[in-house]
N, C-alpha and C. Protein backbone atom coordinates (compact mmCIF):
# COMPACT_ATOMS: atom_id res chain seq x y z
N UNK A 1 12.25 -8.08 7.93
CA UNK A 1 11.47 -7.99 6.71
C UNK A 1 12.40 -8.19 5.52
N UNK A 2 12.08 -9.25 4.64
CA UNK A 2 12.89 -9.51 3.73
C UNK A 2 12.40 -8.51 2.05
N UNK A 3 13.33 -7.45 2.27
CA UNK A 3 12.85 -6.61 0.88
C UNK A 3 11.79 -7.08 -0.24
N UNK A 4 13.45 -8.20 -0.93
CA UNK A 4 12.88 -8.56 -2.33
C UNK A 4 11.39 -9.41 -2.09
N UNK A 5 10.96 -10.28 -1.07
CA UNK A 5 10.18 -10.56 -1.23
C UNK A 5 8.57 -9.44 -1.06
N UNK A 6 8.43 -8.56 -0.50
CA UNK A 6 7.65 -8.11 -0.48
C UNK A 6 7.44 -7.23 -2.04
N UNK A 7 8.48 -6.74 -2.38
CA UNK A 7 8.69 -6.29 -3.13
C UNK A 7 8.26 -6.66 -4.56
N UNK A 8 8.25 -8.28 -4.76
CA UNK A 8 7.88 -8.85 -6.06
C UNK A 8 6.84 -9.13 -5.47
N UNK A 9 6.11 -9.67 -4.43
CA UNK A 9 4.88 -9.56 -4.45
C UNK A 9 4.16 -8.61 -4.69
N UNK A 10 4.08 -7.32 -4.12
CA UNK A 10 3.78 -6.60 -4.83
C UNK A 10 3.81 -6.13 -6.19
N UNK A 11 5.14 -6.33 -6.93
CA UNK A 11 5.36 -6.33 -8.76
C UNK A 11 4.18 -7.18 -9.22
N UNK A 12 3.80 -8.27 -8.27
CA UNK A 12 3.17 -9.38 -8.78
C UNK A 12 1.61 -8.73 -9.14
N UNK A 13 1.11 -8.19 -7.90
CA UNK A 13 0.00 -7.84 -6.93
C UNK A 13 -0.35 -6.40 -8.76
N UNK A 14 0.52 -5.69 -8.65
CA UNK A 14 0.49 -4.93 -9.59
C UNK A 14 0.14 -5.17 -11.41
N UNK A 15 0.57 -6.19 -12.11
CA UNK A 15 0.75 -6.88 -12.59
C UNK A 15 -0.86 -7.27 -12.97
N UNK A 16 -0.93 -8.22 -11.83
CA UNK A 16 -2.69 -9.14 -11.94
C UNK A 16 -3.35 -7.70 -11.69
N UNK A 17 -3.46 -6.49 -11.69
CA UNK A 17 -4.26 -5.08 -11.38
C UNK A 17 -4.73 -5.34 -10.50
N UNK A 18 -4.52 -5.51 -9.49
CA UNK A 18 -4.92 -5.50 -7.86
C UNK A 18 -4.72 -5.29 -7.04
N UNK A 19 -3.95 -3.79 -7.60
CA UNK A 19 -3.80 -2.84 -7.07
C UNK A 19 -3.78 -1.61 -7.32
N UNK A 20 -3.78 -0.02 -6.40
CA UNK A 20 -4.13 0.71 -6.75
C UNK A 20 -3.11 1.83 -6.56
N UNK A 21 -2.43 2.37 -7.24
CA UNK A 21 -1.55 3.97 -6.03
C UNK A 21 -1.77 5.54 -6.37
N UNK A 22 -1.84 5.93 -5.58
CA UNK A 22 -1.73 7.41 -5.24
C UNK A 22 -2.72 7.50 -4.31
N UNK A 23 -2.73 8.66 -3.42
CA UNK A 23 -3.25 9.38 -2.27
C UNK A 23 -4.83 9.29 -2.74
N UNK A 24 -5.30 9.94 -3.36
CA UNK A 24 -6.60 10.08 -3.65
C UNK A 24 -7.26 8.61 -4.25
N UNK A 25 -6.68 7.96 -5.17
CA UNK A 25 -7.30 6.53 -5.48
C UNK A 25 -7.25 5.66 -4.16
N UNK A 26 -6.17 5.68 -3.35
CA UNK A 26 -6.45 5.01 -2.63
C UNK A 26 -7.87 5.10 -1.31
N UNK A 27 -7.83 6.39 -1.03
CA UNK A 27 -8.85 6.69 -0.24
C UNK A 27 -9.95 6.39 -0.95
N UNK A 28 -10.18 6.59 -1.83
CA UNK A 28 -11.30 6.39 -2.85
C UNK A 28 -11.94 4.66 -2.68
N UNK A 29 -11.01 4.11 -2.78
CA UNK A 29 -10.58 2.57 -2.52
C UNK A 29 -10.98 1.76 -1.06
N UNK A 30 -10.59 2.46 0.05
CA UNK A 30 -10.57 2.53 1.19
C UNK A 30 -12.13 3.06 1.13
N UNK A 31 -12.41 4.11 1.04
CA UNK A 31 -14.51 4.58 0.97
C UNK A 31 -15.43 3.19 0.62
N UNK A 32 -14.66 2.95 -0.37
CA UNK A 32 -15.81 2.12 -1.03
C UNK A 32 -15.47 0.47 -0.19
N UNK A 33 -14.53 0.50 0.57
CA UNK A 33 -14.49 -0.74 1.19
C UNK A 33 -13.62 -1.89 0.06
N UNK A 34 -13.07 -1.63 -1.14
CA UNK A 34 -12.08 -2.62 -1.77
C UNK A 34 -10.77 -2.95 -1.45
N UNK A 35 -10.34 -1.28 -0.50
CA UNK A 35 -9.02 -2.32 0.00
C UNK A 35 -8.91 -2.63 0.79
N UNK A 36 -8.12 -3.66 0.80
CA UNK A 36 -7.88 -5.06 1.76
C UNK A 36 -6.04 -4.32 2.46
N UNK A 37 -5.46 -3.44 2.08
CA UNK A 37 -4.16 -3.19 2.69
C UNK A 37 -3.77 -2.39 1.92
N UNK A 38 -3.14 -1.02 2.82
CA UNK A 38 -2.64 -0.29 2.50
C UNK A 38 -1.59 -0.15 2.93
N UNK A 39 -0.63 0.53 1.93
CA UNK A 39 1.20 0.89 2.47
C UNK A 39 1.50 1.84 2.28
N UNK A 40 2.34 2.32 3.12
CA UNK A 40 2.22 3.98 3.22
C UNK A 40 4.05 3.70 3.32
N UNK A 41 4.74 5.06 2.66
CA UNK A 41 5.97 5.55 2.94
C UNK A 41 6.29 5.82 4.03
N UNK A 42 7.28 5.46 4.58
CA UNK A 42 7.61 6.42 5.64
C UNK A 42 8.08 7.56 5.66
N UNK A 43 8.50 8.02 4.40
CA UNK A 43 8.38 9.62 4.13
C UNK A 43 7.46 10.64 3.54
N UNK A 44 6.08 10.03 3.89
CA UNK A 44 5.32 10.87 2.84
C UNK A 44 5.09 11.49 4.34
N UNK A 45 4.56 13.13 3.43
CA UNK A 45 4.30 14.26 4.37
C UNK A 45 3.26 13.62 5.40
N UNK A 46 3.58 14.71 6.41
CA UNK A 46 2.79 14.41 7.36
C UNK A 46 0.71 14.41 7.50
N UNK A 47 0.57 15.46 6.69
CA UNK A 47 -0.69 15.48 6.25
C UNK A 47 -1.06 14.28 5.70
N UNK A 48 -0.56 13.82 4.28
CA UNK A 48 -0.78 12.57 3.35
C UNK A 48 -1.11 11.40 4.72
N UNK A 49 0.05 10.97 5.21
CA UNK A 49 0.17 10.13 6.36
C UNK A 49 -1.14 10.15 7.47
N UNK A 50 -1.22 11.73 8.35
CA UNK A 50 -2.70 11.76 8.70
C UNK A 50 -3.77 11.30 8.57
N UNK A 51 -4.09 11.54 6.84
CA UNK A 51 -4.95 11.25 6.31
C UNK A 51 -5.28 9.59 5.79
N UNK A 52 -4.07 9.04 5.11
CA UNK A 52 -4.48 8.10 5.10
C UNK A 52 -4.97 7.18 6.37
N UNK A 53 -3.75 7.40 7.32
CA UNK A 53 -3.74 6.44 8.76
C UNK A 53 -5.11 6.45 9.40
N UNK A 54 -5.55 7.91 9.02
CA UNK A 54 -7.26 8.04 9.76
C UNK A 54 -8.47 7.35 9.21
N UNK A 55 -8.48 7.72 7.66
CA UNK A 55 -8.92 6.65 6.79
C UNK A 55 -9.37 5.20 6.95
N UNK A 56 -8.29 4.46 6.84
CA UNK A 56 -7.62 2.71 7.46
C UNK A 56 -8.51 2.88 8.95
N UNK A 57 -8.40 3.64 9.76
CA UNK A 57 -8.20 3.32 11.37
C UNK A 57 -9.97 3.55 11.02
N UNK A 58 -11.13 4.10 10.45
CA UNK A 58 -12.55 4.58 10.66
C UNK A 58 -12.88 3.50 10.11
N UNK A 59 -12.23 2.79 8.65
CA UNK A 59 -12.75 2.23 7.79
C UNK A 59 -12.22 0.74 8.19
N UNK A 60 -11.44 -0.03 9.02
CA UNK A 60 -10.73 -0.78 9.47
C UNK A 60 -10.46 -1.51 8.74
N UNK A 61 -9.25 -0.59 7.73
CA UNK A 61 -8.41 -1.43 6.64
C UNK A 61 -7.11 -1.35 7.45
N UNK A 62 -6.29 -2.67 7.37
CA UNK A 62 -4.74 -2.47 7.72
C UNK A 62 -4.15 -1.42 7.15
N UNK A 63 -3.06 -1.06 7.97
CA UNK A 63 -1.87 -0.52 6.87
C UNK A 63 -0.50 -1.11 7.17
N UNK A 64 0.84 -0.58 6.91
CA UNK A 64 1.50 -0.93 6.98
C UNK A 64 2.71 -0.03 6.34
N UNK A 65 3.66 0.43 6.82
CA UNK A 65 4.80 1.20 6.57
C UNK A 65 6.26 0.64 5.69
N UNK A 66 6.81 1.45 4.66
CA UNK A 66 7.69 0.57 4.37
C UNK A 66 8.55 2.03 4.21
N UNK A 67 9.77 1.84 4.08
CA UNK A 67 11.16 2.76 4.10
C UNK A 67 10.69 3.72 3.68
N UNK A 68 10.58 4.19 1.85
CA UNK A 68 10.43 5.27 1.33
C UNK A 68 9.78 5.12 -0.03
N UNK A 69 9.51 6.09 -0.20
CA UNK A 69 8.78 6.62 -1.59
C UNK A 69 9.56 5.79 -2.41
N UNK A 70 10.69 5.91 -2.72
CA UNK A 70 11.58 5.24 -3.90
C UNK A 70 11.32 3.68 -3.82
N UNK A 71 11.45 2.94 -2.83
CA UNK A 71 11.36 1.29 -2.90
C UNK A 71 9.76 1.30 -3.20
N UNK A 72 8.71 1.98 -2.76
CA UNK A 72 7.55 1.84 -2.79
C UNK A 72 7.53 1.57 -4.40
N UNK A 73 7.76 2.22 -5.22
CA UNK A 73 8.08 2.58 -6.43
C UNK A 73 8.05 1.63 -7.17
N UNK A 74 9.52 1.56 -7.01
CA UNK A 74 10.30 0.48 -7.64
C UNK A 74 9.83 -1.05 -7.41
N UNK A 75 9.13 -1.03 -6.72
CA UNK A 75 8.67 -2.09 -6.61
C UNK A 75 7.02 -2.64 -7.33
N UNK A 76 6.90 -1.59 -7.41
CA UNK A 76 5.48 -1.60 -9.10
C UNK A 76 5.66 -0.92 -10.26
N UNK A 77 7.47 -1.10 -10.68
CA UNK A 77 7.86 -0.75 -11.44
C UNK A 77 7.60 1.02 -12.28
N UNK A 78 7.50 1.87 -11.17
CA UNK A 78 6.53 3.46 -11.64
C UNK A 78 7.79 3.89 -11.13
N UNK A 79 7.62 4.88 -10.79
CA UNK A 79 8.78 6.47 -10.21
C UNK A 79 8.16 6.17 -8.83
N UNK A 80 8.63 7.61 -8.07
CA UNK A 80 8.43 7.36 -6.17
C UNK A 80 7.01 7.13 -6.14
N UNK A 81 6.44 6.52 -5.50
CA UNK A 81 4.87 6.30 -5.02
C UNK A 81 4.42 6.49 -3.07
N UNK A 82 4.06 7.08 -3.22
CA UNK A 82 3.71 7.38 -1.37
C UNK A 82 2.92 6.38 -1.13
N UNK A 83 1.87 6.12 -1.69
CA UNK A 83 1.18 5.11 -0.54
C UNK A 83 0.23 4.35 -1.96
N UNK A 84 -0.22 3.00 -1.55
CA UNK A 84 -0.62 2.42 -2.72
C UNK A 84 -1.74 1.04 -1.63
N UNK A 85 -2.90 0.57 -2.33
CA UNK A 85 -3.56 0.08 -1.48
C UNK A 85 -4.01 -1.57 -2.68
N UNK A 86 -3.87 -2.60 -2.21
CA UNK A 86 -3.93 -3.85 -2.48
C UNK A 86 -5.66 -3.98 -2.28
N UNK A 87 -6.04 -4.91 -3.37
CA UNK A 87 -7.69 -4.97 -3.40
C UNK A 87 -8.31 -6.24 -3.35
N UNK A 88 -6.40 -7.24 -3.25
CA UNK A 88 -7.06 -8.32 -3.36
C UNK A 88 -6.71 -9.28 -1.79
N UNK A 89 -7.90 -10.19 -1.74
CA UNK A 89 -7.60 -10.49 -0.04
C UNK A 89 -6.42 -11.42 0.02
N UNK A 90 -6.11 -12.67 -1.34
CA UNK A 90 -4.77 -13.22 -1.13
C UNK A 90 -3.44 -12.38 -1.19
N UNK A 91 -3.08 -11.28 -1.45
CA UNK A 91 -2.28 -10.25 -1.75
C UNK A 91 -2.05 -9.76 -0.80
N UNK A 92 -3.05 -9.33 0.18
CA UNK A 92 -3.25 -8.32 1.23
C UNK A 92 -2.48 -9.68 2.41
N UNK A 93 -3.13 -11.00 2.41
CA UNK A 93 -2.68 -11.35 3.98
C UNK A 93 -1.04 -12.00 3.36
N UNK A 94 -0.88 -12.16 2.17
CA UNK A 94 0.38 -12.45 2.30
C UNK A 94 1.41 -11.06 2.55
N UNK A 95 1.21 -10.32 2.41
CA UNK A 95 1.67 -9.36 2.49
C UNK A 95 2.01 -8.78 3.55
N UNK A 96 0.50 -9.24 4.60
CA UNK A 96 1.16 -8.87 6.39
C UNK A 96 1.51 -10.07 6.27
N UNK A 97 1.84 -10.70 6.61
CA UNK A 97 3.10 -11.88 6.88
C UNK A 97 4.36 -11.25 6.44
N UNK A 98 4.54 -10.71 5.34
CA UNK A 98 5.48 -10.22 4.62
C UNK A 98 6.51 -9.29 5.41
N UNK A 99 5.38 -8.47 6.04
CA UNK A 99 5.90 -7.06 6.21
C UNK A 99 5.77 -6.65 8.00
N UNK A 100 5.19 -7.47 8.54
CA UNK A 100 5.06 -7.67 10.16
C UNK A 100 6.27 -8.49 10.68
């Protein structure tokens, strides 16, 4: 998995607002059927993680794991971000390519 690229795609993805982060917007997101991919930390608590993964898996949105809170971040230019969900469908499949 090549960092920077996922990484500015997402800056990008962020940017055009088509996308969403935190725990609760995203589920929110995921309910209503807008997101197209979600990314989760690999350090967010285990509950957060639960919850979203169960979410994705009822509602059959992808997800997808990346290092940590901090790159999640930094990469939509905010502070640490746990998990953040993409709304748009060109965003979302470049993204599994990206990150698979």
């Amino acid at each position: 998995m090549n960092a920077n690229q996922w990484m500015s795609l997402l800056g990008l993805a962020n940017r055009a607002r088509k996308l969403i982060s935190g725990e609760e917007l995203s589920v929110k997101e995921i309910r209503s059927g807008k997101a197209k991919l979600v990314i989760l930390s690999a350090d967010a608590s285990a509950n957060t993680t639960k919850k979203i993964t169960d979410k994705c898996n009822s509602y059959q949105v992808p997800y997808r794991m990346v290092e940590n809170r901090y790159e999640l971040g930094r990469a939509i230019g905010k502070d640490a971000r746990v998990v953040v969900a993409l709304l748009d469908d060109g965003f979302a499949k470049k993204m599994l390519t990206l990150l698979d």
